[in-house]
PDB file of N, CA and C in Angstrom:
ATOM      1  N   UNK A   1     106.855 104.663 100.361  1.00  0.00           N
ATOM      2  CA  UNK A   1     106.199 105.702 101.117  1.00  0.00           C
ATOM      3  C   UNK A   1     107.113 106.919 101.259  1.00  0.00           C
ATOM      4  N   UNK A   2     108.251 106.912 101.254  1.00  0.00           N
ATOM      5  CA  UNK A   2     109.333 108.012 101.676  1.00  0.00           C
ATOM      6  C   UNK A   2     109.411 108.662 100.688  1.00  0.00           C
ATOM      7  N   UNK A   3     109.256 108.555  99.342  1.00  0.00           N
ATOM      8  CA  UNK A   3     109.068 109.210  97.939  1.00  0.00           C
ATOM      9  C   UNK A   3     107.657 110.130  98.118  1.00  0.00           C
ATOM     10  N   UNK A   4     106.326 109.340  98.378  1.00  0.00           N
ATOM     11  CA  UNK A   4     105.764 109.783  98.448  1.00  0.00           C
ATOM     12  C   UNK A   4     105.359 111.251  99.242  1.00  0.00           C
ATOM     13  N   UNK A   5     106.197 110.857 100.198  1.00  0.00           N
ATOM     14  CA  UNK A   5     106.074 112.241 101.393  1.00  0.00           C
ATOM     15  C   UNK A   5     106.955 113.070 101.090  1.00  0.00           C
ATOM     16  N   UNK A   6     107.864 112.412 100.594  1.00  0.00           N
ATOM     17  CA  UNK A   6     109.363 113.517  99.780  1.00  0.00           C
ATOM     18  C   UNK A   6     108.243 114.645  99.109  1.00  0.00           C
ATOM     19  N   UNK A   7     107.729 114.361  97.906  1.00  0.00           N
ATOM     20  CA  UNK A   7     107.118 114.755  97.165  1.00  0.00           C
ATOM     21  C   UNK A   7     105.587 115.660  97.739  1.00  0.00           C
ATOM     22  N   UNK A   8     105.010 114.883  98.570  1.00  0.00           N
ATOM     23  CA  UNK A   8     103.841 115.852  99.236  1.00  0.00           C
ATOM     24  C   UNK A   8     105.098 116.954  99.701  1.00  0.00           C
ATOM     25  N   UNK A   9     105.646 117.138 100.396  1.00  0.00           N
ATOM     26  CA  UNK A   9     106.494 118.004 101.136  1.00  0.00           C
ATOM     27  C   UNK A   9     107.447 119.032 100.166  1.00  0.00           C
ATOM     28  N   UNK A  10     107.820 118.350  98.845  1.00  0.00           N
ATOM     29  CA  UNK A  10     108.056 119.439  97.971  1.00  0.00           C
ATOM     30  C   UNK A  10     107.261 119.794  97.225  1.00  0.00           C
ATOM     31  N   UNK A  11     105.764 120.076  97.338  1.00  0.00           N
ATOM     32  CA  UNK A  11     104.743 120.497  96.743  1.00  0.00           C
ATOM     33  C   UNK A  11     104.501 121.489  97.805  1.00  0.00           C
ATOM     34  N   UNK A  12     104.504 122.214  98.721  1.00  0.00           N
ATOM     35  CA  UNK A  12     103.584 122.652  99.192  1.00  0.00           C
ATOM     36  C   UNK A  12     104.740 122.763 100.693  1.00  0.00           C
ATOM     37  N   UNK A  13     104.826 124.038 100.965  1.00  0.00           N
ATOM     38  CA  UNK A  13     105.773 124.135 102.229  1.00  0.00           C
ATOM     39  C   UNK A  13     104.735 124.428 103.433  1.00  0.00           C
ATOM     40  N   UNK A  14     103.368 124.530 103.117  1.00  0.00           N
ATOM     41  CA  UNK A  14     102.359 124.898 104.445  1.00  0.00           C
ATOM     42  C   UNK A  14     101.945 123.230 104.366  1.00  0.00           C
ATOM     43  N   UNK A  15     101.737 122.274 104.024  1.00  0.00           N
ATOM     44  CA  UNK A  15     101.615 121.198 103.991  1.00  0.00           C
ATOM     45  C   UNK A  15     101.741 120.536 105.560  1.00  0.00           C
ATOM     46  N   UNK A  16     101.074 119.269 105.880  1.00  0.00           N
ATOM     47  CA  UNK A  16     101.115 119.242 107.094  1.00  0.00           C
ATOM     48  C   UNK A  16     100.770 117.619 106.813  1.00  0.00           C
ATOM     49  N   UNK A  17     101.709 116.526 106.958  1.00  0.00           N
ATOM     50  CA  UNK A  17     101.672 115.372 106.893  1.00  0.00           C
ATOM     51  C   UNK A  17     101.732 114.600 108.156  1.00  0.00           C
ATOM     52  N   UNK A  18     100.595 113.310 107.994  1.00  0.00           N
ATOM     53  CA  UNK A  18     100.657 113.259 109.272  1.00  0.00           C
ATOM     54  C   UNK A  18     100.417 111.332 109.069  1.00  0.00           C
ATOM     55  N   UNK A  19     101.663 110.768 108.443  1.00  0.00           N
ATOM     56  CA  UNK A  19     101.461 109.351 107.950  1.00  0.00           C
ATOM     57  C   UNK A  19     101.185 108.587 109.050  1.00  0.00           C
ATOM     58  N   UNK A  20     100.408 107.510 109.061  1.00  0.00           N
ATOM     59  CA  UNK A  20      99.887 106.790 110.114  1.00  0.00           C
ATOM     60  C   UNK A  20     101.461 105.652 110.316  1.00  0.00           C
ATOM     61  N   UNK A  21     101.503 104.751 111.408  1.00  0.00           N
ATOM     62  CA  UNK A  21     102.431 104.274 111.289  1.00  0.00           C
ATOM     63  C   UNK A  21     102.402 102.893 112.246  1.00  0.00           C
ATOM     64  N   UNK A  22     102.698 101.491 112.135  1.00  0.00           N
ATOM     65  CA  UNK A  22     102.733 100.512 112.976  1.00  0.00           C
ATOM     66  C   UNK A  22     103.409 100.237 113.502  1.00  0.00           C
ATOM     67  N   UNK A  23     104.454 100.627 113.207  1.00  0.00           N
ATOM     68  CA  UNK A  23     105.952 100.266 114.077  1.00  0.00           C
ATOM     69  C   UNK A  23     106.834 100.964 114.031  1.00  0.00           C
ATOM     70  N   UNK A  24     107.859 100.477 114.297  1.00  0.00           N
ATOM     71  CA  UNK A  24     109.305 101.358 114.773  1.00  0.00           C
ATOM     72  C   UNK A  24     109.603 101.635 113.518  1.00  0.00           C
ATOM     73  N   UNK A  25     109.738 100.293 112.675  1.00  0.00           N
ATOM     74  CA  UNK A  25     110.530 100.448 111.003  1.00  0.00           C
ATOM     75  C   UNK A  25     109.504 101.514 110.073  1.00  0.00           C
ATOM     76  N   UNK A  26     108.531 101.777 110.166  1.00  0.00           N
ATOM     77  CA  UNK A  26     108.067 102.517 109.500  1.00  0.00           C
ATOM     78  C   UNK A  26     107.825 103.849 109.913  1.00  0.00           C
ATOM     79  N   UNK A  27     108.095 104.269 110.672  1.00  0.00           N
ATOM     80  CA  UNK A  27     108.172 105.547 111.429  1.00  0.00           C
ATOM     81  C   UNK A  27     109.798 105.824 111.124  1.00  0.00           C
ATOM     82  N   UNK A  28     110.568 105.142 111.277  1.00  0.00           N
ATOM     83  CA  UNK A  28     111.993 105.258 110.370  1.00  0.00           C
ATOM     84  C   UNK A  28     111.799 105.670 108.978  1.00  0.00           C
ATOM     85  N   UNK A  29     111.006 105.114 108.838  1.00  0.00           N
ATOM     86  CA  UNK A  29     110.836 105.013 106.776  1.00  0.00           C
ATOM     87  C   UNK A  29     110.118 106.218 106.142  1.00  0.00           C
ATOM     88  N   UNK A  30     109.173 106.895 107.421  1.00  0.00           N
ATOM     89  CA  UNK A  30     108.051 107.895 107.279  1.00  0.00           C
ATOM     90  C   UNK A  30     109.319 109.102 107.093  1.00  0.00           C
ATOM     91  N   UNK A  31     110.121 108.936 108.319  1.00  0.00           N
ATOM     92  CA  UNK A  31     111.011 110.425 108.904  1.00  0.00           C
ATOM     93  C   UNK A  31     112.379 110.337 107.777  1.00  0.00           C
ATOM     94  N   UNK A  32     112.522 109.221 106.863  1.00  0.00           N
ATOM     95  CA  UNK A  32     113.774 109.489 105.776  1.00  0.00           C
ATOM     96  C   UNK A  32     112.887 109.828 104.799  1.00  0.00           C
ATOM     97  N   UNK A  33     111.981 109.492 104.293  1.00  0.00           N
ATOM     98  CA  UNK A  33     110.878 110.812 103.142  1.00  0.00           C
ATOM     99  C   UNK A  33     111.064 112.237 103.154  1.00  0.00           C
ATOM    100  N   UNK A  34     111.228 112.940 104.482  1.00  0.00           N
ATOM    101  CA  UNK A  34     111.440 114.067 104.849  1.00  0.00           C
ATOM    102  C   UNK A  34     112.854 114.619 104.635  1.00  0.00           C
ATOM    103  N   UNK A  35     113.940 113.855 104.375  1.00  0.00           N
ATOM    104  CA  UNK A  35     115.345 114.166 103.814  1.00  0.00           C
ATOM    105  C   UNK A  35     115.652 113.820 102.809  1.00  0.00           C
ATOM    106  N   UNK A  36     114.454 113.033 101.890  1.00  0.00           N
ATOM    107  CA  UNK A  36     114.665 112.661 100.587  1.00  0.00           C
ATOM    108  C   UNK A  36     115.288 113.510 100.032  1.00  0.00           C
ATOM    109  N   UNK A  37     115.673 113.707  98.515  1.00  0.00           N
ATOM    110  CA  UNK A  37     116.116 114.803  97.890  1.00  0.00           C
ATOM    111  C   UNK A  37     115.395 114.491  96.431  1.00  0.00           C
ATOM    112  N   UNK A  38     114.539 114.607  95.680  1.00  0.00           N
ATOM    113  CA  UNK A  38     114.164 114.511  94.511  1.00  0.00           C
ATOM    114  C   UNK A  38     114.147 115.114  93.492  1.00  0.00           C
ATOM    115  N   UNK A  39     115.016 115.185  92.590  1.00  0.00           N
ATOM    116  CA  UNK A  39     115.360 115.519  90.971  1.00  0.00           C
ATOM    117  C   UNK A  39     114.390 116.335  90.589  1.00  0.00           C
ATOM    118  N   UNK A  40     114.264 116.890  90.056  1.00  0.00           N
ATOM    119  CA  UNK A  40     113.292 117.902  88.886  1.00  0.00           C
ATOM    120  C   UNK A  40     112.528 116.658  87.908  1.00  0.00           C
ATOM    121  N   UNK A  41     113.748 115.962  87.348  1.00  0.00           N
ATOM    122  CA  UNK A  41     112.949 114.625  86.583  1.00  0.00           C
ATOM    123  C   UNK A  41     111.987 113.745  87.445  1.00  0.00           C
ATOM    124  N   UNK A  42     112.228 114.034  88.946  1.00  0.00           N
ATOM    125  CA  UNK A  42     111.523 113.056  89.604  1.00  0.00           C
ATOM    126  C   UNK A  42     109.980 113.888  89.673  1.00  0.00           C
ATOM    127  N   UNK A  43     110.194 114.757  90.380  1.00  0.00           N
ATOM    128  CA  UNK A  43     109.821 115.848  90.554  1.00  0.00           C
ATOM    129  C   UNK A  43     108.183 116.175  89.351  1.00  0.00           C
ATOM    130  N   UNK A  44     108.867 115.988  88.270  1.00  0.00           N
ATOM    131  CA  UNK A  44     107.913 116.328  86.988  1.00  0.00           C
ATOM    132  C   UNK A  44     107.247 115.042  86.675  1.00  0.00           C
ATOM    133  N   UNK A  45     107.615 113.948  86.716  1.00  0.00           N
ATOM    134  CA  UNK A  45     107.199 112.804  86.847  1.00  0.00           C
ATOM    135  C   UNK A  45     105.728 112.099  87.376  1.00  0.00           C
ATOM    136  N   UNK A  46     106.471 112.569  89.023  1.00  0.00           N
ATOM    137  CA  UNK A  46     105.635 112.230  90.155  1.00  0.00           C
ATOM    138  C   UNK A  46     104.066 113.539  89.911  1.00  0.00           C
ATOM    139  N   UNK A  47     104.628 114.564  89.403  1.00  0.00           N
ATOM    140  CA  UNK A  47     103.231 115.661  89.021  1.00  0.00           C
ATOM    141  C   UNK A  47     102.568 114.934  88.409  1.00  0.00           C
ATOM    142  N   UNK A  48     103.069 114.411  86.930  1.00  0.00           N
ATOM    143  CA  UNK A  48     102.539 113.952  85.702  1.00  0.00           C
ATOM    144  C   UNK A  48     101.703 112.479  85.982  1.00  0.00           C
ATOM    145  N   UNK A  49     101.875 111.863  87.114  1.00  0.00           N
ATOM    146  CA  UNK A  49     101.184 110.343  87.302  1.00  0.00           C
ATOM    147  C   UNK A  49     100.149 110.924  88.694  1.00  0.00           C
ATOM    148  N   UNK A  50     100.479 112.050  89.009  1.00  0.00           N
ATOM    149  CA  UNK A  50      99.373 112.190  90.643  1.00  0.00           C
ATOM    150  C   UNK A  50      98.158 112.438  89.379  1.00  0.00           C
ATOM    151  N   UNK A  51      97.939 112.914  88.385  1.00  0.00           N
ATOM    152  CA  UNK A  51      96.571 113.396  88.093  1.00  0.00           C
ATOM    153  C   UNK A  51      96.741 115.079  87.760  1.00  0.00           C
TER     154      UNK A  51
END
């Protein structure tokens, strides 16, 4: 999931994510997506498999 939001979040800086969450550990897991850092290779990748 933290890739995933990495990536919504470097698509689009008006973007407004709002991941649902059950617990403590994943609300941890939601808020390190947001400091991810993802490659250009990742980057072009993750474009090329969204569609």
């Amino acid at each position: 999931m933290s890739v995933a939001l990495a990536w919504l979040l470097h698509r689009s800086p008006n973007i407004l994510l709002i991941p649902g969450t059950a617990s403590a550990d994943h609300l941890r897991e939601n808020t390190a997506g947001a400091a991810l850092t993802l490659s250009k290779t990742d980057l072009r990748e993750l474009d090329r498999i969204s569609g």
